[in-house]
Each structure stands twice: as structure tokens, then as C-alpha cells.
Protein backbone atom coordinates (compact mmCIF):
# COMPACT_ATOMS: atom_id res chain seq x y z
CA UNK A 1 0.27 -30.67 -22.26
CA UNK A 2 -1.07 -33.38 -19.95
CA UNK A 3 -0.94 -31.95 -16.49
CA UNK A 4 -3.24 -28.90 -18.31
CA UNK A 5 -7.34 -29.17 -18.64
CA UNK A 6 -8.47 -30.37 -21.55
CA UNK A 7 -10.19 -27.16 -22.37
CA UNK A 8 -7.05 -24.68 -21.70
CA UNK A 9 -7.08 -22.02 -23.17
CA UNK A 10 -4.43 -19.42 -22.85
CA UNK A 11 -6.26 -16.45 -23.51
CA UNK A 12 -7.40 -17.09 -20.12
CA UNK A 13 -4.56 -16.22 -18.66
CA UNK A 14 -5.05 -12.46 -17.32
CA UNK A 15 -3.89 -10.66 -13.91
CA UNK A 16 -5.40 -8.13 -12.26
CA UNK A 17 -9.21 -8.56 -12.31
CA UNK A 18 -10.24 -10.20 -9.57
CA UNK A 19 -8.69 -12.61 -6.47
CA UNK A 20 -10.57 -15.56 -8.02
CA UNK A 21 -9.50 -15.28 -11.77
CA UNK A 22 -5.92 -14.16 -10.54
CA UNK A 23 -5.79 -17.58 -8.69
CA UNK A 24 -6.90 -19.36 -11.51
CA UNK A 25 -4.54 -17.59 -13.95
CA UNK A 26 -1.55 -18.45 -11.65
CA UNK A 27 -2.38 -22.13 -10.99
CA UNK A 28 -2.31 -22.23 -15.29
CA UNK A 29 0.87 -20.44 -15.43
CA UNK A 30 2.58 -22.74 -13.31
CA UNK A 31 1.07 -25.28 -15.10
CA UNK A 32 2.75 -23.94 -18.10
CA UNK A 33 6.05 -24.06 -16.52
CA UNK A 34 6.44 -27.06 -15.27
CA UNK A 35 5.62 -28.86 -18.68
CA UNK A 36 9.10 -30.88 -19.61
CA UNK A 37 9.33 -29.63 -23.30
CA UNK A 38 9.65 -26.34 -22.06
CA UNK A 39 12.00 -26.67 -19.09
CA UNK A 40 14.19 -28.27 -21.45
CA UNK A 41 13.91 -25.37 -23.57
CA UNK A 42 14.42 -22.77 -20.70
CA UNK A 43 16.78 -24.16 -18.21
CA UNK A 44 20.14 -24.69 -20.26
CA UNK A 45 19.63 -20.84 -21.07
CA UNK A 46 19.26 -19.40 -17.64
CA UNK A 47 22.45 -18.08 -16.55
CA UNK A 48 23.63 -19.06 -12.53
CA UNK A 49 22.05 -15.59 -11.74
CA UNK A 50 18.46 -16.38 -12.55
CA UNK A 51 18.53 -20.33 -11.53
CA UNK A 52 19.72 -18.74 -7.92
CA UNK A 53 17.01 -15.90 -8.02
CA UNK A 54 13.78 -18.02 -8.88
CA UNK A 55 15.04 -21.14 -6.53
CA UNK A 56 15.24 -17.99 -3.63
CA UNK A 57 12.38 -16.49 -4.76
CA UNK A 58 10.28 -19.85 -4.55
CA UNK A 59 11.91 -21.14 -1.53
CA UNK A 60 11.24 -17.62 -0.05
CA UNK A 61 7.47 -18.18 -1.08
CA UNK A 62 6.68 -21.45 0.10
CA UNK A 63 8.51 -20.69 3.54
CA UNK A 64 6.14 -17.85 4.26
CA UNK A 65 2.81 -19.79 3.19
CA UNK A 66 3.53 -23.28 4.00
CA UNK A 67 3.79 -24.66 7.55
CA UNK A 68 7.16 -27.21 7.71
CA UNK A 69 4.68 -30.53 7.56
CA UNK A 70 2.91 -29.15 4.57
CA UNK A 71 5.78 -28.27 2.98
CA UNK A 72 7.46 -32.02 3.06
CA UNK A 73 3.88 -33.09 2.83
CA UNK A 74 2.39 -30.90 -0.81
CA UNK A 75 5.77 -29.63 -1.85
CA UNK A 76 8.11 -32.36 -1.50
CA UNK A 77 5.76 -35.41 -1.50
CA UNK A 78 6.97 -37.19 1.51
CA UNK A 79 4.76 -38.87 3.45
CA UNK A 80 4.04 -38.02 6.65
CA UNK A 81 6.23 -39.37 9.46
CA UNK A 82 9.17 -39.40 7.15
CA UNK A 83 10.68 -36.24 7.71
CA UNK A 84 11.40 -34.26 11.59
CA UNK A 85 8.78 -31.73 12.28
């Protein structure tokens, strides 16, 4: 669980109260996610239905709150200059 704090603590994770704690509580879940052992677990069990749906509903996500530098910049870690703006 390295890319998590130290102190995580999943009970933590609630929706709902407050834009701060929501914010937090998302940046954990993705955290959560993205850790290999899991994907590993996950992805050979999605069917080409759901890989298609989250990869639109992400794209769809990041298109709407990312500018096109930011997005090659945060998203895709490409330094800047690299890509056509």
C-alpha cells in the first residue's frame, strides 16, 4: 500500500458530509484503485463493457476539468513542450 499515508485508515472513507471530507475520501479511493495487487485482481474480470464505460467515463471527466496542457502535463506526465497545445 505504498502510494497510501502511513496512517490510512479506511473507515475514513465516507461521502456525503462535507466538500472537504468528500475530497479527501475520493483522493483515498483512487488511491485504492490504482494499487497493482488489486488491478491485477480486477481487470482480467471486467468484461469489454465495463473496461469501455470507466475509460469513457474518466476520459469524459478529465476533458471537462482539465485544460489540454494540464492534461499531458498531471495526467499523462509529459513534460511540457512535448506535446501540441
Amino acid at each position: 500500500m505504498s502510494n497510501l499515508p502511513a496512517n490510512f485508515d479506511p473507515t475514513q472513507i465516507c461521502f456525503g458530509w462535507d466538500r472537504g471530507r468528500d475530497e479527501q475520501s475520493l483522493a483515498l479511493f483512487l488511491r485504492l484503485l490504482s494499487r497493482e495487487e488489486f488491478l491485477q485482481t480486477l481487470i482480467p474480470r471486467l468484461a469489454d463493457e465495463d473496461i469501455i464505460q470507466i475509460v469513457d467515463s474518466i476520459t469524459g471527466i478529465l476533458q471537462k476539468h482539465l485544460q489540454e496542457e494540464e492534461y499531458h502535463e498531471l495526467f499523462l506526465c509529459e513534460k511540457e513542450g512535448k506535446f501540441s497545445a
